[in-house]
C-alpha atoms as a PDB file:
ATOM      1  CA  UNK A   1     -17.702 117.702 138.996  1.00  0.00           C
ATOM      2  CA  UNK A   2     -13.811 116.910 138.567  1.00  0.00           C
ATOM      3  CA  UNK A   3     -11.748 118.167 136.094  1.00  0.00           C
ATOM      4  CA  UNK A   4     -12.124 114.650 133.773  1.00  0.00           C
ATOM      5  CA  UNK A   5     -15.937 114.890 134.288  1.00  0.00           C
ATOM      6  CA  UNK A   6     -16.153 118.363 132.949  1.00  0.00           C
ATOM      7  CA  UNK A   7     -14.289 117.108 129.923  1.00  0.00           C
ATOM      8  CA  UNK A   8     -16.031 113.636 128.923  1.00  0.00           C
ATOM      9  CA  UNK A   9     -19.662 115.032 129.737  1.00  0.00           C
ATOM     10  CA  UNK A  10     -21.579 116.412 126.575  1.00  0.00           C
ATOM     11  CA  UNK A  11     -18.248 114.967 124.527  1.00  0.00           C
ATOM     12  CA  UNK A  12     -19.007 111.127 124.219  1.00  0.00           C
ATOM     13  CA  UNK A  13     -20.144 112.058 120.060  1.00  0.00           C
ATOM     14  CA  UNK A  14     -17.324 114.083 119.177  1.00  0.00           C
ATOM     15  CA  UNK A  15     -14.563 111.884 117.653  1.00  0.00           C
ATOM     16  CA  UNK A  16     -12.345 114.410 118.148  1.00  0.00           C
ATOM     17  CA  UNK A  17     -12.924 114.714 121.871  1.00  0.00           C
ATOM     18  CA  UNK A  18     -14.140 118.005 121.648  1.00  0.00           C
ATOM     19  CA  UNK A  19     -17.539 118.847 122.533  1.00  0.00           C
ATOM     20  CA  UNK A  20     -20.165 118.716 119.743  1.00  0.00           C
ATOM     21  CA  UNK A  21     -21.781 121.861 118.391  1.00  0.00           C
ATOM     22  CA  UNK A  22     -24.067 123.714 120.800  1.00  0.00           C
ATOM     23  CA  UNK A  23     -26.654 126.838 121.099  1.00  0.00           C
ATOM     24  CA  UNK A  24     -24.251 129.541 122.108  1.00  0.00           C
ATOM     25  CA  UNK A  25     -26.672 129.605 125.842  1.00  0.00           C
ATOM     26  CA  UNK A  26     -25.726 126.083 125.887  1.00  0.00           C
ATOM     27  CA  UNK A  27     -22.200 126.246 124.924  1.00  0.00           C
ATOM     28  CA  UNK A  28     -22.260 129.307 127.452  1.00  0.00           C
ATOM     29  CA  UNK A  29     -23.644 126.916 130.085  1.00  0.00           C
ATOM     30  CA  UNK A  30     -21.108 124.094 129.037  1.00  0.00           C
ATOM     31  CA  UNK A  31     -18.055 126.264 129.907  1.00  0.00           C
ATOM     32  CA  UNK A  32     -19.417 127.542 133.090  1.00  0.00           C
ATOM     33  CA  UNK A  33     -20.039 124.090 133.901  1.00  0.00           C
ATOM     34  CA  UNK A  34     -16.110 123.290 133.613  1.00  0.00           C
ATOM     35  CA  UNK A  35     -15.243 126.788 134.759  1.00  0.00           C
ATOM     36  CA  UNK A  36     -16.963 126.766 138.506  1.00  0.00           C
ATOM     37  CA  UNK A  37     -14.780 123.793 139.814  1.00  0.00           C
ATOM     38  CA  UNK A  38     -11.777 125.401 138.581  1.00  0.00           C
ATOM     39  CA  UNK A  39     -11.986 128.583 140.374  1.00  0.00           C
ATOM     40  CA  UNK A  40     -13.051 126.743 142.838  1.00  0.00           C
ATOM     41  CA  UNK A  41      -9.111 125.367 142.932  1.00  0.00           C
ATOM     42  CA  UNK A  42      -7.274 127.956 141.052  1.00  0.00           C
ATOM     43  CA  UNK A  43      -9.302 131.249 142.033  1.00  0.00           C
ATOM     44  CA  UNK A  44      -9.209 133.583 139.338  1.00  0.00           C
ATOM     45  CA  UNK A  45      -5.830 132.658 138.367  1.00  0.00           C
ATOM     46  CA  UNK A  46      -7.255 129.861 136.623  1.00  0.00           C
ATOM     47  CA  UNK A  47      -6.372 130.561 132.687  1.00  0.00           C
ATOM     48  CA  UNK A  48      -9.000 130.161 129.478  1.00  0.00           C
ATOM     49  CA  UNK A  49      -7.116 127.785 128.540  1.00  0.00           C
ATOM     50  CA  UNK A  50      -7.729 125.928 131.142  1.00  0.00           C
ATOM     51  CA  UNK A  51     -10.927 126.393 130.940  1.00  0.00           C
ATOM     52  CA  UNK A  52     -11.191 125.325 127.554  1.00  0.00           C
ATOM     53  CA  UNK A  53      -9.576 122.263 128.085  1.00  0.00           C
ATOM     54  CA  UNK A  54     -11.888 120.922 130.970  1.00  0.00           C
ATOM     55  CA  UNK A  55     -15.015 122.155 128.707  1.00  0.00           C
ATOM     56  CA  UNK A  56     -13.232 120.324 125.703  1.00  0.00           C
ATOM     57  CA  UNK A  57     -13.385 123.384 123.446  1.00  0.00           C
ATOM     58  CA  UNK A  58     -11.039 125.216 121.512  1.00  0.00           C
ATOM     59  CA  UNK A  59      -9.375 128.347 123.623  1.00  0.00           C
ATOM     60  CA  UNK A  60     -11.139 130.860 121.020  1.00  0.00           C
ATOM     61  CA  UNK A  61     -14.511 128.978 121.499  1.00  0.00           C
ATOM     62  CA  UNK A  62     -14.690 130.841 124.977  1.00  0.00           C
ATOM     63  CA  UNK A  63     -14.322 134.076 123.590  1.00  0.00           C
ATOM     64  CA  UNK A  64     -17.146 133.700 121.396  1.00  0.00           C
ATOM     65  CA  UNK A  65     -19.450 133.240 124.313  1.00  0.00           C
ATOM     66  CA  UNK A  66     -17.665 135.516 126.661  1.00  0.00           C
ATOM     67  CA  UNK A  67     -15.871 139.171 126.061  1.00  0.00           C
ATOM     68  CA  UNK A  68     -13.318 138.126 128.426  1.00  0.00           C
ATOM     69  CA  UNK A  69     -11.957 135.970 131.611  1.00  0.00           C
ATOM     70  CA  UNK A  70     -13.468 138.687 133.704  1.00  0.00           C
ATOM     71  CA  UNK A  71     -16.767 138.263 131.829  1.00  0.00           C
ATOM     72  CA  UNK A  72     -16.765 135.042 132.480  1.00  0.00           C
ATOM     73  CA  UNK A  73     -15.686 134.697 135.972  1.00  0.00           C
ATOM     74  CA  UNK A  74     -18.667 137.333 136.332  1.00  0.00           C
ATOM     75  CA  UNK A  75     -20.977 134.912 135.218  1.00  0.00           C
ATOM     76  CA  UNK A  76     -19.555 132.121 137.466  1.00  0.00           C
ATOM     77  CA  UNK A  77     -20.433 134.595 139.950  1.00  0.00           C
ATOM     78  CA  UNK A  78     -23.607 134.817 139.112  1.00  0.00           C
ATOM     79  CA  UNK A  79     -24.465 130.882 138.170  1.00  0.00           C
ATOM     80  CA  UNK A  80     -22.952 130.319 142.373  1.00  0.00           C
ATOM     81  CA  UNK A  81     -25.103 133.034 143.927  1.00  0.00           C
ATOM     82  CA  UNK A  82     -28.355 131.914 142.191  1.00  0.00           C
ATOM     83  CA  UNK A  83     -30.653 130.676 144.353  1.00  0.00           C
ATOM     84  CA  UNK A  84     -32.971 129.311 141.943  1.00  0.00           C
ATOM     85  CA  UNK A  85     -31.992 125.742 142.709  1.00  0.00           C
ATOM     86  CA  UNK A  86     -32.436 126.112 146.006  1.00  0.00           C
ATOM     87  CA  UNK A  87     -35.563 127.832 146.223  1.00  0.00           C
ATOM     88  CA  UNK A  88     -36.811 124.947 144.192  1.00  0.00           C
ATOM     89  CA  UNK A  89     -35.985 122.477 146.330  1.00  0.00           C
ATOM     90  CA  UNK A  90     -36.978 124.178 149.624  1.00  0.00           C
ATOM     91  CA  UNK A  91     -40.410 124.470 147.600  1.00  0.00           C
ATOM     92  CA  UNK A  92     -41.092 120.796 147.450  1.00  0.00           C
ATOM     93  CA  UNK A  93     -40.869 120.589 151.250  1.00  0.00           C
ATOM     94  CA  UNK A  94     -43.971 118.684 152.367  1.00  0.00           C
ATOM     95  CA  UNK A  95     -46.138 121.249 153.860  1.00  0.00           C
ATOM     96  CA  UNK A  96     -47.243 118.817 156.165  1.00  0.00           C
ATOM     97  CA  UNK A  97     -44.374 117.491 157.713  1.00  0.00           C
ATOM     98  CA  UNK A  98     -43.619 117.831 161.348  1.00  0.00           C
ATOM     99  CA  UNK A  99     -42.504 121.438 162.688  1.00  0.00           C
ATOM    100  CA  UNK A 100     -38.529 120.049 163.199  1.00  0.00           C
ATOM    101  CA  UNK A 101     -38.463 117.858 160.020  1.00  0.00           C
ATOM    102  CA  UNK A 102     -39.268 121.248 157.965  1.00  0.00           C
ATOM    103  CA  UNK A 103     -36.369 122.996 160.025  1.00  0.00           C
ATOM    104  CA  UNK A 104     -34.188 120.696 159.259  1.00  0.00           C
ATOM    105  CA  UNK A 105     -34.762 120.120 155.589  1.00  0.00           C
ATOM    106  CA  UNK A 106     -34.108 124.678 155.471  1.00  0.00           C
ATOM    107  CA  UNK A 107     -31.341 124.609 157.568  1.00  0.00           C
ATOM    108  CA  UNK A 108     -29.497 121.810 155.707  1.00  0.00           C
ATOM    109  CA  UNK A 109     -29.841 123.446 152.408  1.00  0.00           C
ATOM    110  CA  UNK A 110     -29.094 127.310 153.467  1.00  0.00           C
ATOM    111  CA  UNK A 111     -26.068 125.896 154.923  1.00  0.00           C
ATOM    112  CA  UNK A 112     -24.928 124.265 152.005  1.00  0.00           C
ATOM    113  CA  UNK A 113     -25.840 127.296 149.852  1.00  0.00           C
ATOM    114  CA  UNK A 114     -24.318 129.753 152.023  1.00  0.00           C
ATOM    115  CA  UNK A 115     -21.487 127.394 152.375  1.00  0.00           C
ATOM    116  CA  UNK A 116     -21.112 127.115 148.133  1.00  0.00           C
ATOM    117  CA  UNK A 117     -21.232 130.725 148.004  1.00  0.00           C
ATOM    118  CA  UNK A 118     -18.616 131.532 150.358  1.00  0.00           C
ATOM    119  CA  UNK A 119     -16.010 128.837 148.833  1.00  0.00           C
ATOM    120  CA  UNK A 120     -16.357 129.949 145.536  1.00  0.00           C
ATOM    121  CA  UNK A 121     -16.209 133.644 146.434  1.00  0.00           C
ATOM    122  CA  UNK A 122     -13.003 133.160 148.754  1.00  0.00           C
ATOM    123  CA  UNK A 123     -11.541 131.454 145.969  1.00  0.00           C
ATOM    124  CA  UNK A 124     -11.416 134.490 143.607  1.00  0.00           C
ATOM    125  CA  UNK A 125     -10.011 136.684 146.685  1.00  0.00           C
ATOM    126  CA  UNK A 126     -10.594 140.026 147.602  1.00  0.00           C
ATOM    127  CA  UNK A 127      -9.899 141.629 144.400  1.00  0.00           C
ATOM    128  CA  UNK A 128     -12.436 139.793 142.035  1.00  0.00           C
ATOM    129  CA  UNK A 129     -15.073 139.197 145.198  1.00  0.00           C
ATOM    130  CA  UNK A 130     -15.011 143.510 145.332  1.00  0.00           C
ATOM    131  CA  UNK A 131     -15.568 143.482 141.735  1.00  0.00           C
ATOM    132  CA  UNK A 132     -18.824 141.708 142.252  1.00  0.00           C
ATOM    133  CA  UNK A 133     -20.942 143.697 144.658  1.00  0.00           C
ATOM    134  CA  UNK A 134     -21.909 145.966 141.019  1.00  0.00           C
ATOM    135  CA  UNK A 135     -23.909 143.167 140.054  1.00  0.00           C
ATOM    136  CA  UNK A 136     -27.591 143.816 140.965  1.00  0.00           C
ATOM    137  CA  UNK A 137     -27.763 140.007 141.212  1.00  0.00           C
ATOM    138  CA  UNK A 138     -25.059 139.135 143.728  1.00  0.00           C
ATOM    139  CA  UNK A 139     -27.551 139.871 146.602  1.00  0.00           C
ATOM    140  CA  UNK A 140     -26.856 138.618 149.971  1.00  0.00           C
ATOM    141  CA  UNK A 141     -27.421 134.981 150.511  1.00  0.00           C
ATOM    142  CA  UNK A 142     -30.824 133.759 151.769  1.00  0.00           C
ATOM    143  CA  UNK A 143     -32.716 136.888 151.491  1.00  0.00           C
ATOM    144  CA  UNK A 144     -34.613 135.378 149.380  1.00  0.00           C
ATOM    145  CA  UNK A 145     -35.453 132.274 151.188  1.00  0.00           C
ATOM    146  CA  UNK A 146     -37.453 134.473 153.312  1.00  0.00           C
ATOM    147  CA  UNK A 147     -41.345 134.349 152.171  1.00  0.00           C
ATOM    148  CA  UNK A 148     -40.357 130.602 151.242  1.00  0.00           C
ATOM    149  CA  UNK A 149     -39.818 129.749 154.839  1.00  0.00           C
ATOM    150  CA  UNK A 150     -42.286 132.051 156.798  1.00  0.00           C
ATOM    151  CA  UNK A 151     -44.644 129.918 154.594  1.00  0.00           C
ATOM    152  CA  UNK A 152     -43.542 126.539 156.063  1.00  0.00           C
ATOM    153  CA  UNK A 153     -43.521 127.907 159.565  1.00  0.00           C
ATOM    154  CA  UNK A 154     -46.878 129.675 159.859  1.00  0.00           C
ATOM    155  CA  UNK A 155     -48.883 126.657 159.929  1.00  0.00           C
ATOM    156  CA  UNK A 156     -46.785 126.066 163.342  1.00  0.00           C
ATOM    157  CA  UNK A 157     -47.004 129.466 165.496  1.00  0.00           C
ATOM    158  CA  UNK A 158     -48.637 128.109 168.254  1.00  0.00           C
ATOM    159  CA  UNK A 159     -45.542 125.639 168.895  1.00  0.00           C
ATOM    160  CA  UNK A 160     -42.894 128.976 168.361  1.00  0.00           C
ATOM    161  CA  UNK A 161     -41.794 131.268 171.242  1.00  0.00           C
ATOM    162  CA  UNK A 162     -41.916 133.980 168.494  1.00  0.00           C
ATOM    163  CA  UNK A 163     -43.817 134.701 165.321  1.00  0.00           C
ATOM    164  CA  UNK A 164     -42.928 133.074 162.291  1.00  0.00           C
ATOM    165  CA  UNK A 165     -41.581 135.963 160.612  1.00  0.00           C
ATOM    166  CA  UNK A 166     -39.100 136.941 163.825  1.00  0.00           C
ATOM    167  CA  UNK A 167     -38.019 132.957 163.400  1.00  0.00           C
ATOM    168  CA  UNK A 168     -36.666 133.406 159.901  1.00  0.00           C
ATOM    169  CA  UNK A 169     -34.994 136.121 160.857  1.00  0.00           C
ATOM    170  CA  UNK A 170     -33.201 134.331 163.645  1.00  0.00           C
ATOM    171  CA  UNK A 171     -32.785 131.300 161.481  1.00  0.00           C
ATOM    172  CA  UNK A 172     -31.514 132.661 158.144  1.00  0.00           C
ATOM    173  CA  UNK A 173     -28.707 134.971 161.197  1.00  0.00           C
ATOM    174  CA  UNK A 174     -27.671 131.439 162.521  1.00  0.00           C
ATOM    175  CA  UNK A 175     -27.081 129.647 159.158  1.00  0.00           C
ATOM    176  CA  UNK A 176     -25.461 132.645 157.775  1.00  0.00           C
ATOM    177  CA  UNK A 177     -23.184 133.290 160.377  1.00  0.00           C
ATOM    178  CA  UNK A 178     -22.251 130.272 161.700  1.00  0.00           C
ATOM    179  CA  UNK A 179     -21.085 129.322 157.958  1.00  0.00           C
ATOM    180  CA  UNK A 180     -18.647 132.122 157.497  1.00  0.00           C
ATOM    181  CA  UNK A 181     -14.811 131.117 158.190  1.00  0.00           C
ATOM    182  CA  UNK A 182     -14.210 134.390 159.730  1.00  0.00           C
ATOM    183  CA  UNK A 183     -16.995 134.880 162.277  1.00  0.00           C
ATOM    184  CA  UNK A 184     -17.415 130.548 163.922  1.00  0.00           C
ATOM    185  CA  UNK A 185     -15.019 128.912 165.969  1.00  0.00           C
ATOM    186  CA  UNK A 186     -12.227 127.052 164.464  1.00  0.00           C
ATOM    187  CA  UNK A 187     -14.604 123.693 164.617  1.00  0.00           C
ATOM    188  CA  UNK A 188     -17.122 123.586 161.853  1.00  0.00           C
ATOM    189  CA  UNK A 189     -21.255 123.381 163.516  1.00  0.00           C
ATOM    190  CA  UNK A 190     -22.942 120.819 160.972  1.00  0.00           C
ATOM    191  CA  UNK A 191     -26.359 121.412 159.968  1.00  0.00           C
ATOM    192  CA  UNK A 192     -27.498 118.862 161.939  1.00  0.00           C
ATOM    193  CA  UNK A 193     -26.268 120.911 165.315  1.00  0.00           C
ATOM    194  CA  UNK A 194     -27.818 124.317 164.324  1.00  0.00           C
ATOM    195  CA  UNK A 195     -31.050 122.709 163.867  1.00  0.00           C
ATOM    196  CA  UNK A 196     -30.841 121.281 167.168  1.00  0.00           C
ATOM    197  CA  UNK A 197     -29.894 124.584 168.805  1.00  0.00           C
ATOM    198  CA  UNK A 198     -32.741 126.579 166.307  1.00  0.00           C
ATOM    199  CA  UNK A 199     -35.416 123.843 167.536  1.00  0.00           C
ATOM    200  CA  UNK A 200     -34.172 124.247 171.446  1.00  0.00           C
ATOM    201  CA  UNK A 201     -31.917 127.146 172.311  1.00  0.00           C
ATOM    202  CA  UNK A 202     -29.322 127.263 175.033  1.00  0.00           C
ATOM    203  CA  UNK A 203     -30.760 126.512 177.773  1.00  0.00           C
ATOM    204  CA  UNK A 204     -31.917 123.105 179.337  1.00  0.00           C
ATOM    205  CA  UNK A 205     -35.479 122.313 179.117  1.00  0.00           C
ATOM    206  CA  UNK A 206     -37.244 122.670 182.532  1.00  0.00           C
ATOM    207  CA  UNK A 207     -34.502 124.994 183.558  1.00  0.00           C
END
């Protein structure tokens, strides 16, 4: 969402141009809505007035919602690392689609979660990303994609060179490593590549 999306949407019936009253959870879920794509660019220098500005609220309308900018930031945290969006959508994969069809569809949405995740937390820098492992929430990505995806693979162990389980864990390494800055090659893999090399390996077939 840019910045002149976050302040037109939910605003349209307040003459004013702010936004119209909310539940504070929706008002809560309003800012965080303007507040992710602005630590996104700004990283936790980003002020609350900023905020409040792209969420077209007053400055003081934030602090009735939050304790703080750390409070808040905290619950950006929290809103990124969330994999209940996700989880969701890997949970409508047809159960009966081909074995590499279902590997795609996983790897193309880890990799844009992990992908998310990492942005947003290398955005806030070391100091604020620190601050976050006390969160019992801010687990490690794709943890929890785990049953999810030993579910779509177990109807295809006969075509695996390893059990299901052993596959997620090889899958959910790939995605997750291959998607942080500081452990890949200076060219990006696309989702597209890692599912070829989960589906095939290294070496040539017949090889």
């Amino acid at each position: 969402m840019t910045r002149a999306g976050a302040i037109t949407h939910g605003a349209e019936s307040a003459p004013s141009g702010r936004a119209p009253r909310m539940a504070p959870d929706d008002r809560r879920a309003h800012i965080l809505d303007a507040a992710i794509p602005l630590i996104l660019e700004r990283g936790a220098e980003v002020t609350t007035r900023e905020i409040a500005e792209a969420a077209g609220v007053a400055e003081g309308t934030i602090f009735r919602v939050f304790d703080d900018k750390d409070s808040l930031i905290d619950a950006a945290v929290l809103r990124v690392v969330d994999p209940a969006s996700t989880l969701a959508v890997m949970g409508a994969i047809d159960p009966e689609a081909p074995l590499d069809v279902k590997v795609a569809q996983v790897v193309t949405l880890l990799h844009e979660r992990v992908t998310r995740v990492v942005a947003f937390m290398t955005a806030l820098g070391p100091r604020d990303h620190a601050r976050q492992h006390g969160h019992p929430e801010a687990k490690g990505p794709l943890g929890e994609a785990t049953g999810v995806v030993e579910a779509l693979l177990a109807p295809h162990a006969h075509q695996l060179r390893v059990d299901p389980a052993t596959a997620v864990d090889y899958l959910r390494i790939l995605v997750f490593g291959t998607s942080m800055p500081f452990i890949r090659s200076s060219r990006e893999i696309t989702a597209d590549e890692l599912t070829d090399f989960i589906l095939r390996g290294i070496s040539r077939e017949g090889d």
